[in-house]
C-alpha atoms as a PDB file:
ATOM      1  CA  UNK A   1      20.201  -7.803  18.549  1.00  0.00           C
ATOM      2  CA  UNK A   2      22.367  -9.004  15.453  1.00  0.00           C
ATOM      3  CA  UNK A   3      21.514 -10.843  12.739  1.00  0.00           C
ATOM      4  CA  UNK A   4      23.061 -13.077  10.112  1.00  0.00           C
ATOM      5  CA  UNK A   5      22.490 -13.635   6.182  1.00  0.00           C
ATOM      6  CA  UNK A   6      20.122 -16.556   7.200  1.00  0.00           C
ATOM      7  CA  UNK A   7      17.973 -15.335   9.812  1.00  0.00           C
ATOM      8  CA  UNK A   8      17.662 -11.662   7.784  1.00  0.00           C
ATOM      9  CA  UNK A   9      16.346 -14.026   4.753  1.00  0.00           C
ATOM     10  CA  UNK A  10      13.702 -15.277   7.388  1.00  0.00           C
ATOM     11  CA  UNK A  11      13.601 -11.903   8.652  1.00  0.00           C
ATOM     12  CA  UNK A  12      12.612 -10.715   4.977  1.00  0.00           C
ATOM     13  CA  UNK A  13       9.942 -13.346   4.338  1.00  0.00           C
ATOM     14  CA  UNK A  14       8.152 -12.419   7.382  1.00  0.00           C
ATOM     15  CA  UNK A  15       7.843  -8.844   7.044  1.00  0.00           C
ATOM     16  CA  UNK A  16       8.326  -7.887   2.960  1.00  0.00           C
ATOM     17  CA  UNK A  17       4.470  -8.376   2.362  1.00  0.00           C
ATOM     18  CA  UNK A  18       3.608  -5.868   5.323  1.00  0.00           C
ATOM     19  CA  UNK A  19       6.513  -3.639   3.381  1.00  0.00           C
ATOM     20  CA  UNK A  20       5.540  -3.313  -0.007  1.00  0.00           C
ATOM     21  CA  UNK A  21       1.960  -3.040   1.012  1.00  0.00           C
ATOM     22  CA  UNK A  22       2.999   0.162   2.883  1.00  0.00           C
ATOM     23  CA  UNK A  23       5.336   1.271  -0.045  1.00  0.00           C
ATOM     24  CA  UNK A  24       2.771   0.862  -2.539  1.00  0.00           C
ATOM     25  CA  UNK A  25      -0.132   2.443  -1.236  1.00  0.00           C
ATOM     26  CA  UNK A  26       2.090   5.543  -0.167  1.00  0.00           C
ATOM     27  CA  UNK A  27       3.806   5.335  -3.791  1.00  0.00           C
ATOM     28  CA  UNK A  28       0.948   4.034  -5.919  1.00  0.00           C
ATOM     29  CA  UNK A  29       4.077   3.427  -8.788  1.00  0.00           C
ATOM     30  CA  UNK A  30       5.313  -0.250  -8.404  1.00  0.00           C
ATOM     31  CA  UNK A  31       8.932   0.378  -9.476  1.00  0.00           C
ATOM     32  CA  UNK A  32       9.139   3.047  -6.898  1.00  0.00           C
ATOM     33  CA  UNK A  33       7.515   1.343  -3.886  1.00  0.00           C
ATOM     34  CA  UNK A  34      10.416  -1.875  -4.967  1.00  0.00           C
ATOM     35  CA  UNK A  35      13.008   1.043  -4.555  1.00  0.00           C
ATOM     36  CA  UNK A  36      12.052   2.281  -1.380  1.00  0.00           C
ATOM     37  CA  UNK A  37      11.693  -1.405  -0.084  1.00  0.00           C
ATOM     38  CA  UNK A  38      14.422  -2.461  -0.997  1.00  0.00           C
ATOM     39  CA  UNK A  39      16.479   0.747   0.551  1.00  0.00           C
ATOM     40  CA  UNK A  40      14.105  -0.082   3.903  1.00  0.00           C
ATOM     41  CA  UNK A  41      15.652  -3.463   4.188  1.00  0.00           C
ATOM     42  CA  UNK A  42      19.042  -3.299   3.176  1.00  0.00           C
ATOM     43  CA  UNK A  43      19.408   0.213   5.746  1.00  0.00           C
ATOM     44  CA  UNK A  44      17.830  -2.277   8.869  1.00  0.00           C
ATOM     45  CA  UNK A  45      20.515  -5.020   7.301  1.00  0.00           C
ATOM     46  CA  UNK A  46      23.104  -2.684   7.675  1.00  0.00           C
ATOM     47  CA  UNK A  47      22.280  -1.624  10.994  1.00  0.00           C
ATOM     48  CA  UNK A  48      20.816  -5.098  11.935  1.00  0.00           C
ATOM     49  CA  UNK A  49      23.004  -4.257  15.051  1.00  0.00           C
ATOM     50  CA  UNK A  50      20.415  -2.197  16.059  1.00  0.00           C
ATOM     51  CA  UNK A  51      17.769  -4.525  16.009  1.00  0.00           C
ATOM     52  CA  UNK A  52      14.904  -4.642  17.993  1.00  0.00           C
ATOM     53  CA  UNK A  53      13.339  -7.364  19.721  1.00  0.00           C
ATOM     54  CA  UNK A  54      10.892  -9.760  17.336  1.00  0.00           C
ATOM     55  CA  UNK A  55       7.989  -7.803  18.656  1.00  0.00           C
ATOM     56  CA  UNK A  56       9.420  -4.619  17.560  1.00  0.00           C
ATOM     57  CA  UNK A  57      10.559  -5.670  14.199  1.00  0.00           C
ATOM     58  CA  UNK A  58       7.892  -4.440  12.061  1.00  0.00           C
ATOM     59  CA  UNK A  59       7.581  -1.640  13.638  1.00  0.00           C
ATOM     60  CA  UNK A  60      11.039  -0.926  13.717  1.00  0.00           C
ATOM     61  CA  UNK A  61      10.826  -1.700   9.868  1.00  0.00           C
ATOM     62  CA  UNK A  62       7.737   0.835   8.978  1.00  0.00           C
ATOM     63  CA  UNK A  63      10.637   3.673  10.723  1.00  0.00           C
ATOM     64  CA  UNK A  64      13.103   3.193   7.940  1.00  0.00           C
ATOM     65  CA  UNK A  65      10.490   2.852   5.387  1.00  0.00           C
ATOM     66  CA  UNK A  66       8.819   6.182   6.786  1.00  0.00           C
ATOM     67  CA  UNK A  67      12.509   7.759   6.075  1.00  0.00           C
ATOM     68  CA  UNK A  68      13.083   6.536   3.076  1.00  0.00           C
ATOM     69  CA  UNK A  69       9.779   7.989   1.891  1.00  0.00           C
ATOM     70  CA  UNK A  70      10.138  11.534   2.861  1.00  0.00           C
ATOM     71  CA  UNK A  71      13.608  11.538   0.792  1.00  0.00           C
ATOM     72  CA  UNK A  72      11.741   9.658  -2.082  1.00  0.00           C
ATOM     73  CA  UNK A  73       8.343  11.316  -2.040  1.00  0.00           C
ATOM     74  CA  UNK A  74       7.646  14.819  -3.577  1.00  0.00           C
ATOM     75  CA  UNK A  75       6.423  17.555  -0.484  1.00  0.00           C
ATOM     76  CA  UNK A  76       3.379  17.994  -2.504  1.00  0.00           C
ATOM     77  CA  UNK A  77       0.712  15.256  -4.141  1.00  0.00           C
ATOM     78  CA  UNK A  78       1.733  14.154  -7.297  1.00  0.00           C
ATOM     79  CA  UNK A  79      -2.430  13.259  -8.258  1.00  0.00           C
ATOM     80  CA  UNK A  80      -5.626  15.197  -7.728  1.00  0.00           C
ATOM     81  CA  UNK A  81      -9.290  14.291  -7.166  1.00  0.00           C
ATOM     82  CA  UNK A  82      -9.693  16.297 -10.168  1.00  0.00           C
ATOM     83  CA  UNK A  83      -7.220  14.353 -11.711  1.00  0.00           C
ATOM     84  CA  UNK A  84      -8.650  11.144 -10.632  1.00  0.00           C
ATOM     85  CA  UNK A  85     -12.339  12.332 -11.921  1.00  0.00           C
ATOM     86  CA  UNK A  86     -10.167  13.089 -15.297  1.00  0.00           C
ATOM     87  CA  UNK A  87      -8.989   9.633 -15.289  1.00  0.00           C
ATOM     88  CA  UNK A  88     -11.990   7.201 -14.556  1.00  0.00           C
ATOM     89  CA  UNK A  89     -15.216   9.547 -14.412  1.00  0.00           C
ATOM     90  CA  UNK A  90     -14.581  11.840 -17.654  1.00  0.00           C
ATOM     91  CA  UNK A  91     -15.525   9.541 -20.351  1.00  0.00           C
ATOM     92  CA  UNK A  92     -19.521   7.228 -20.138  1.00  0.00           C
ATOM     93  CA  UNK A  93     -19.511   4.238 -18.321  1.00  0.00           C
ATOM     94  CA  UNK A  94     -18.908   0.727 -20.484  1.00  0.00           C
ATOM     95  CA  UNK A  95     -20.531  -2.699 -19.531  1.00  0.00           C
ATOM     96  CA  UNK A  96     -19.631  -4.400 -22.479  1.00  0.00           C
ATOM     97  CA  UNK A  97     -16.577  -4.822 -20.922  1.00  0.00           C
ATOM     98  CA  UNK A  98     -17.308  -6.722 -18.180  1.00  0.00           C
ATOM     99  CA  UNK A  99     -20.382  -8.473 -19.519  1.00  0.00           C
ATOM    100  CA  UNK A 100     -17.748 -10.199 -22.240  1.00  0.00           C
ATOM    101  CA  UNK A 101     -15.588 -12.142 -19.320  1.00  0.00           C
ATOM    102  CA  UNK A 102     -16.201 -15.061 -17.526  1.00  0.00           C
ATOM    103  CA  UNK A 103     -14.371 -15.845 -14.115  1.00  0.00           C
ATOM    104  CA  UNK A 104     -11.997 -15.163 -12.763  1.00  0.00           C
ATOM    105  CA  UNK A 105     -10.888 -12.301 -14.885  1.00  0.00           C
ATOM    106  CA  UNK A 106     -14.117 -10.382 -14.370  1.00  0.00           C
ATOM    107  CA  UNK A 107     -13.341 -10.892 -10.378  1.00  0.00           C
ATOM    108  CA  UNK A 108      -9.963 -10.063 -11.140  1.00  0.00           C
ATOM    109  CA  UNK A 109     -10.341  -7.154 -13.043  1.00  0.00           C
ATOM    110  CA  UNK A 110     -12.982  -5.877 -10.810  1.00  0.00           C
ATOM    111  CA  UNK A 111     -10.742  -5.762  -7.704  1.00  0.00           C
ATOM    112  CA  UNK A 112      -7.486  -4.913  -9.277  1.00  0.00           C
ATOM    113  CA  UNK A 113     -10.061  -1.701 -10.314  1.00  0.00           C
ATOM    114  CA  UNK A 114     -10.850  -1.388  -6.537  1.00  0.00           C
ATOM    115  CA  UNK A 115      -7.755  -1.684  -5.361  1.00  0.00           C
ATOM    116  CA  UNK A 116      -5.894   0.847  -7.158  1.00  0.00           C
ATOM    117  CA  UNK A 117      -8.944   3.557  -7.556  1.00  0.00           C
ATOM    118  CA  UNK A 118      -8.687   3.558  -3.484  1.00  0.00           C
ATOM    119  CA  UNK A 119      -5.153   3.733  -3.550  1.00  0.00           C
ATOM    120  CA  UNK A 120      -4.841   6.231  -5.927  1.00  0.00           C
ATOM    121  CA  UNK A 121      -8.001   8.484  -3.713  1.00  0.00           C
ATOM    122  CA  UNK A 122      -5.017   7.994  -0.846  1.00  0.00           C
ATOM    123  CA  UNK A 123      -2.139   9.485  -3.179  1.00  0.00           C
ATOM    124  CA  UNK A 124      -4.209  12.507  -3.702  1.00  0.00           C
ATOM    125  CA  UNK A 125      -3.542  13.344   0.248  1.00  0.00           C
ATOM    126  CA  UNK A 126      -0.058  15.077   1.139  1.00  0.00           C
ATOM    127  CA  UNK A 127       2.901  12.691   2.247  1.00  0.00           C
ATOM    128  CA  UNK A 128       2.157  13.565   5.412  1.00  0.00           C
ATOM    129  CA  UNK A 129      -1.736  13.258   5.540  1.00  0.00           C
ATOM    130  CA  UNK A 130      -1.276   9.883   3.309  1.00  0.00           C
ATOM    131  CA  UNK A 131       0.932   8.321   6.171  1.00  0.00           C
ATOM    132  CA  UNK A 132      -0.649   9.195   8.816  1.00  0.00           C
ATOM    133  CA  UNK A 133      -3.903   7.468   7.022  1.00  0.00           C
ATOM    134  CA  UNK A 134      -1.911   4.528   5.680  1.00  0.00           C
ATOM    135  CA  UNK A 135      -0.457   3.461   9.052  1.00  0.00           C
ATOM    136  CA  UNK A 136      -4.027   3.871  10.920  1.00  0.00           C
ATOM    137  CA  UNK A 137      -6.847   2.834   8.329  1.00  0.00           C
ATOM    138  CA  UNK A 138      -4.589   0.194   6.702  1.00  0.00           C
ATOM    139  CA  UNK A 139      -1.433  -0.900   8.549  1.00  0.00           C
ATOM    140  CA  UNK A 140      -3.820  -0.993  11.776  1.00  0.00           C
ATOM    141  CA  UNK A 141      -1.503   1.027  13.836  1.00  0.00           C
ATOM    142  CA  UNK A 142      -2.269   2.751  17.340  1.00  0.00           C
ATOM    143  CA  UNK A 143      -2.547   6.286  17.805  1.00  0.00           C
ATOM    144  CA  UNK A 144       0.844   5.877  19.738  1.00  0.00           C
ATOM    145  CA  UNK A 145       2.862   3.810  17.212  1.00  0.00           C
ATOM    146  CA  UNK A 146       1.798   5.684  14.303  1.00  0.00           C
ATOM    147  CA  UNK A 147       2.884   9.114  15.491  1.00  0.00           C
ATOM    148  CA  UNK A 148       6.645   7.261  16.885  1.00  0.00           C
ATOM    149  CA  UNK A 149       6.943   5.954  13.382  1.00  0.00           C
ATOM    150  CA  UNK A 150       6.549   9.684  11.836  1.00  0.00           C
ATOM    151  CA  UNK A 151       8.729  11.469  14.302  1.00  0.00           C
ATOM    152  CA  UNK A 152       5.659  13.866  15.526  1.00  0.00           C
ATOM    153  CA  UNK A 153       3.827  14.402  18.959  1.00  0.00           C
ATOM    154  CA  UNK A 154       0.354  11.896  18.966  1.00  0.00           C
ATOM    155  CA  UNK A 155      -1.870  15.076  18.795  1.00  0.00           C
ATOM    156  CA  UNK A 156      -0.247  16.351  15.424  1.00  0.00           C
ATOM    157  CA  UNK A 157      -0.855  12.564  14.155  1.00  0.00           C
ATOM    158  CA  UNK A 158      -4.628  12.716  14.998  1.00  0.00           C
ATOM    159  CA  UNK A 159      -4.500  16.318  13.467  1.00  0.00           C
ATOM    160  CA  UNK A 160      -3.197  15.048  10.237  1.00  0.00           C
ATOM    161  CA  UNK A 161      -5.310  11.704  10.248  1.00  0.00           C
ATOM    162  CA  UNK A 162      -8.577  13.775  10.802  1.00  0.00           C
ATOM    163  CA  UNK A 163      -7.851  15.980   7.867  1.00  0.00           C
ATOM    164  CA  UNK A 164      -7.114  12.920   5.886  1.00  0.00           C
ATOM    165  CA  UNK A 165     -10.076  10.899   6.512  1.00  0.00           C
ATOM    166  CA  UNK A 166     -12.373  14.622   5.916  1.00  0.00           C
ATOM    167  CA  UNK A 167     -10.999  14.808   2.500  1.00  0.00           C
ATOM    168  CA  UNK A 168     -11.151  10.936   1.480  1.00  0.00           C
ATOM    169  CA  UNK A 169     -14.686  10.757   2.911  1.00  0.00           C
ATOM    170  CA  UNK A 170     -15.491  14.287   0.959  1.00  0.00           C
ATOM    171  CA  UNK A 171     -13.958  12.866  -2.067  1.00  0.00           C
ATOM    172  CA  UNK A 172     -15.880   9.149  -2.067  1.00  0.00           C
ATOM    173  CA  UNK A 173     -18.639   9.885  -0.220  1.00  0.00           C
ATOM    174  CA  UNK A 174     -21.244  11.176  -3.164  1.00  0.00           C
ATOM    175  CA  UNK A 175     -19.106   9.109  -5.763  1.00  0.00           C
ATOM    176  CA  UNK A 176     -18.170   5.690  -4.461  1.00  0.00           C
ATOM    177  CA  UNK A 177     -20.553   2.488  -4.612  1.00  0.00           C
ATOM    178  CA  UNK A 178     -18.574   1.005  -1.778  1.00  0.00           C
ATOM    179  CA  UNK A 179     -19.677   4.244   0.648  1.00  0.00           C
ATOM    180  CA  UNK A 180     -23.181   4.434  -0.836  1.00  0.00           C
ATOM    181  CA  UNK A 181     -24.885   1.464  -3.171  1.00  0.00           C
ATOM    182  CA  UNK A 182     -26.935   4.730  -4.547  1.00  0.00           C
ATOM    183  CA  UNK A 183     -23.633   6.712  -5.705  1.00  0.00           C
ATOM    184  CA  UNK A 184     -23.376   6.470  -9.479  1.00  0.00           C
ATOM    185  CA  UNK A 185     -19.610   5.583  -9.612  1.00  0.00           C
ATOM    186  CA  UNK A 186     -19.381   1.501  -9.933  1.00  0.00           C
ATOM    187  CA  UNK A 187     -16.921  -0.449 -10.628  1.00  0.00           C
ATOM    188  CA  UNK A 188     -18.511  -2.856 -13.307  1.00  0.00           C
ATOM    189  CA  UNK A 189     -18.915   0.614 -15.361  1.00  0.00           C
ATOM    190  CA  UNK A 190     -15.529   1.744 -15.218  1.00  0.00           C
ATOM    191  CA  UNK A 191     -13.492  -1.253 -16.112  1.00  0.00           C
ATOM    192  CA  UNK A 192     -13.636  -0.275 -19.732  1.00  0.00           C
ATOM    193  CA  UNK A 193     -12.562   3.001 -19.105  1.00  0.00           C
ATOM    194  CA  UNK A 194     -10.229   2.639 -16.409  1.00  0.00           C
ATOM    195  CA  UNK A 195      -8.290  -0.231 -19.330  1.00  0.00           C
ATOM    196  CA  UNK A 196      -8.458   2.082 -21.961  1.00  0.00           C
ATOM    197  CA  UNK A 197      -6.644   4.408 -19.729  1.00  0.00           C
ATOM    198  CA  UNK A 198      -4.119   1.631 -18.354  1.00  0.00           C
ATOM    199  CA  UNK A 199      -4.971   2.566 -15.309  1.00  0.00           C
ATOM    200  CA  UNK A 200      -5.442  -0.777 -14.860  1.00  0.00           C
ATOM    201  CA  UNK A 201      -4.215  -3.663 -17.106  1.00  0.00           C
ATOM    202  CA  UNK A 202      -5.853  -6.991 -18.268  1.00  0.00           C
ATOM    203  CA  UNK A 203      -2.607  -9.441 -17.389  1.00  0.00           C
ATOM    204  CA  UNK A 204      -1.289 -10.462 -14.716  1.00  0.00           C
ATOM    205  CA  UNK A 205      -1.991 -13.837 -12.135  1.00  0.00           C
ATOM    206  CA  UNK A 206      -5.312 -13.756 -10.908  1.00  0.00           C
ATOM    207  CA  UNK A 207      -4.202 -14.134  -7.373  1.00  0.00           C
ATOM    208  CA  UNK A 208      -5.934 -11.651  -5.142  1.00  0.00           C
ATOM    209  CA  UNK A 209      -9.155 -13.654  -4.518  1.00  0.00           C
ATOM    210  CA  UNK A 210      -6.622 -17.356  -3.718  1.00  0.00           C
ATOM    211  CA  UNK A 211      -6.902 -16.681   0.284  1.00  0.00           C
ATOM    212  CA  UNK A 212      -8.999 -14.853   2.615  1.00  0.00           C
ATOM    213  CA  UNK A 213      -6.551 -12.719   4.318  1.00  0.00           C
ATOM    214  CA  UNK A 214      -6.808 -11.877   8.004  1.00  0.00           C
ATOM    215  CA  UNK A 215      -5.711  -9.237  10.482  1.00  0.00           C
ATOM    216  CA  UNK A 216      -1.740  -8.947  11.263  1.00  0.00           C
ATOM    217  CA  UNK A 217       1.085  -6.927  12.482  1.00  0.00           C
ATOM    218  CA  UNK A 218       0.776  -5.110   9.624  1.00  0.00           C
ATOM    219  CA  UNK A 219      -2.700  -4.995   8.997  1.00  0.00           C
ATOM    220  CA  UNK A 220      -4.819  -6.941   5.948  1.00  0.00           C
ATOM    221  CA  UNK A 221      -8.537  -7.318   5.590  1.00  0.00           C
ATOM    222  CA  UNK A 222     -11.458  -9.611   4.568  1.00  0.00           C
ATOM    223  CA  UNK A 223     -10.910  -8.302   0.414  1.00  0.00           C
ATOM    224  CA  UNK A 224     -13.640 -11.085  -0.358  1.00  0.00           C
ATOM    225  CA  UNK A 225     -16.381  -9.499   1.190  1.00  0.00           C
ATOM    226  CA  UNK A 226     -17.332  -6.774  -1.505  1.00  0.00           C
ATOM    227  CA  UNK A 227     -20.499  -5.375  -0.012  1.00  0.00           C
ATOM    228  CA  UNK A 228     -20.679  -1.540   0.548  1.00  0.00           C
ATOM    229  CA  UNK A 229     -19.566  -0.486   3.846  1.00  0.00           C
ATOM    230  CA  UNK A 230     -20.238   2.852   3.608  1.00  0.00           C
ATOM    231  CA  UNK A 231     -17.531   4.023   6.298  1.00  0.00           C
ATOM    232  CA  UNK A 232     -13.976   4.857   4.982  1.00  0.00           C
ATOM    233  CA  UNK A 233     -12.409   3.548   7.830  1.00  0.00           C
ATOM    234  CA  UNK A 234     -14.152   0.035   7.108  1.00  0.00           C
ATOM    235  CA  UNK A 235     -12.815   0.277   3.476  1.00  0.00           C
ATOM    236  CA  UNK A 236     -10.260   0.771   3.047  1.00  0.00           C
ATOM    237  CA  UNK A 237      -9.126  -1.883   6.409  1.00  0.00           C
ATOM    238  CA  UNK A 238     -10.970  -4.829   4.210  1.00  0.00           C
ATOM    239  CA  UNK A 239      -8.224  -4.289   1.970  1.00  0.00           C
ATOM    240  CA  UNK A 240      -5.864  -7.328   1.830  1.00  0.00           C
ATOM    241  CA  UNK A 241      -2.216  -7.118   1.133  1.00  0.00           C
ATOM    242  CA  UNK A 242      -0.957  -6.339  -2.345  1.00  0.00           C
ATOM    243  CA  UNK A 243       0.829  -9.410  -4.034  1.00  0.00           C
ATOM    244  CA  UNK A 244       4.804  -8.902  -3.453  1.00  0.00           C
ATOM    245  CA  UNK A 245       6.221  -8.822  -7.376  1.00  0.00           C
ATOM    246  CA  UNK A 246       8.524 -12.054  -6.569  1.00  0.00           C
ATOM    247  CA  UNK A 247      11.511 -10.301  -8.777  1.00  0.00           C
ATOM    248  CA  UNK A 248      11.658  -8.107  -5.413  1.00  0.00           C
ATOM    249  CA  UNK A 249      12.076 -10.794  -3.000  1.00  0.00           C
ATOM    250  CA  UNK A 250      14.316 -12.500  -5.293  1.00  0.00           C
ATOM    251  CA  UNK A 251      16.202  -9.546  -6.018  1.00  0.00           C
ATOM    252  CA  UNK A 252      17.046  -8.743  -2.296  1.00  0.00           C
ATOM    253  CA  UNK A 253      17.888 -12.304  -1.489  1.00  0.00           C
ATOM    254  CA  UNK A 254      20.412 -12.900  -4.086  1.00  0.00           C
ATOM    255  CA  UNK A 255      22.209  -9.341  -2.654  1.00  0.00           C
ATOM    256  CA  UNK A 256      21.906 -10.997   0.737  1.00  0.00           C
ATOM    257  CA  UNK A 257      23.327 -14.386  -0.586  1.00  0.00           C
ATOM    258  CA  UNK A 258      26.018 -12.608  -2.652  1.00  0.00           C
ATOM    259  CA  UNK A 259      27.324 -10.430  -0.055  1.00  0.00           C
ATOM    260  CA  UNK A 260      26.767  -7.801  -1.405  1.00  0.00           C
ATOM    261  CA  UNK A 261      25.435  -6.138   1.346  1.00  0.00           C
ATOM    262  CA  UNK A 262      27.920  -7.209   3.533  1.00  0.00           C
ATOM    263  CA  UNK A 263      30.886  -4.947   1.451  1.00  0.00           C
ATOM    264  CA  UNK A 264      28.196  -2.180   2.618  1.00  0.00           C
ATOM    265  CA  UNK A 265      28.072  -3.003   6.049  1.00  0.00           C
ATOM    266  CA  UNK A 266      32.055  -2.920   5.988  1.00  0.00           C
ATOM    267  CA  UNK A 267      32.517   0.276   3.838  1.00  0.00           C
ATOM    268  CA  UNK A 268      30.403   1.677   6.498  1.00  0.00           C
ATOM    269  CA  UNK A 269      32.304   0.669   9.835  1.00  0.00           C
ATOM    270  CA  UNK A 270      35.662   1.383   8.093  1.00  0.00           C
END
């Protein structure tokens, strides 16, 4: 299956946000997860002769990525739980913070808070562990397409995905207010902390909370539901989508537009 400038363009607005959600959360650094998608998409444009049938797309898409990752991402975690602990549990908690905003930045803040302390509980896993959890618990992947989309047998996928649910659920389970309503880590407390850290930051579009997402090809959850649900699994698959930065999109669209690509696509069958 071959595709032109125009249909990869409609190609790339139908599968980007299911992209970068699966770069970021394996990355947790923005700039890095825009490299890697970027080198996902222009790799299937330059094979785009190789293209699978619209049912197979994303899939076929999560494959590069998957590569791309293991030649980005270091063999061995790049954050710790003690790290994490260091991070947002080492200082008291703050509710001055939160008590001093009024919708939606309080909402905002709150969930950005959320979404990144989960993330960053994910990037304390190996590459390999983190996938394997990534592509089940939040990409909503079967057994059987997770383990073709990392190159290994389906037992050694439910090997690696049992170790890295043990160790997430280890790690959140006495901590976490979203696992237990009784566990002393919540996320009204931390805000404070976890901005004078800048491990989260007060800007940006309040945009998370526009749209209840629902379940895809790629996977997204009900984010506006914020009771505890006390199961990992449950978690971290309410997650919704992170917001595409739009200088990505934009980015690869004006190489697409420009031809850029294309003198690629020749260098390579020359």
């Amino acid at each position: 299956m071959t595709s032109g400038p125009a249909q990869f363009e409609q190609l790339l607005a139908e599968h980007l946000p299911g992209q970068y959600n699966f770069a970021i959360r394996m990355c947790l650094d923005e700039e890095r997860a825009q490299k890697v998608v970027e080198e996902t998409f222009l790799r299937a444009y330059v094979g785009a002769a190789k293209m699978p049938p619209p049912e197979k797309i994303a899939l076929w898409l999560l494959k590069i990525a998957q590569h791309v990752l293991e030649k980005t991402l270091e063999r061995k975690p790049e954050l710790s739980f003690d790290m994490l602990d260091e991070i947002l549990r080492s200082e008291a908690t703050r509710t001055d913070i939160v008590r001093s905003l009024t919708e939606p930045r309080r909402d905002f803040l709150l969930w950005e808070l959320k979404q990144g302390c989960m993330t960053s509980v994910v990037n304390c896993l190996s590459p390999g562990e983190r996938s394997a959890f990534v592509l089940s618990t939040i990409m909503h992947l079967s057994d059987s397409h997770a383990a073709q989309t990392l190159g290994v047998t389906k037992s050694a996928f439910k090997v690696r995905l049992s170790r890295a649910k043990k160790k997430i659920s280890d790690y959140l389970a006495p901590r976490c207010e979203h696992v237990d309503p009784m566990n002393p880590c919540r996320c009204p407390a931390r805000v404070g902390v976890a901005l004078d850290k800048g491990f989260i930051k007060s800007g940006g579009e309040v945009s998370l909370r526009k749209s209840l997402p629902t379940y895809g090809r790629y996977g997204s959850g009900h984010g506006q539901d914020d009771a505890p649900l006390r199961d990992i699994v449950a978690i971290y698959g309410h997650l919704p989508q992170t917001h595409v930065p739009e200088e990505l999109s934009n980015r690869i669209n004006e190489k697409i537009a420009s031809g850029a690509w294309d003198k690629l696509d020749d260098k390579k069958n020359s």
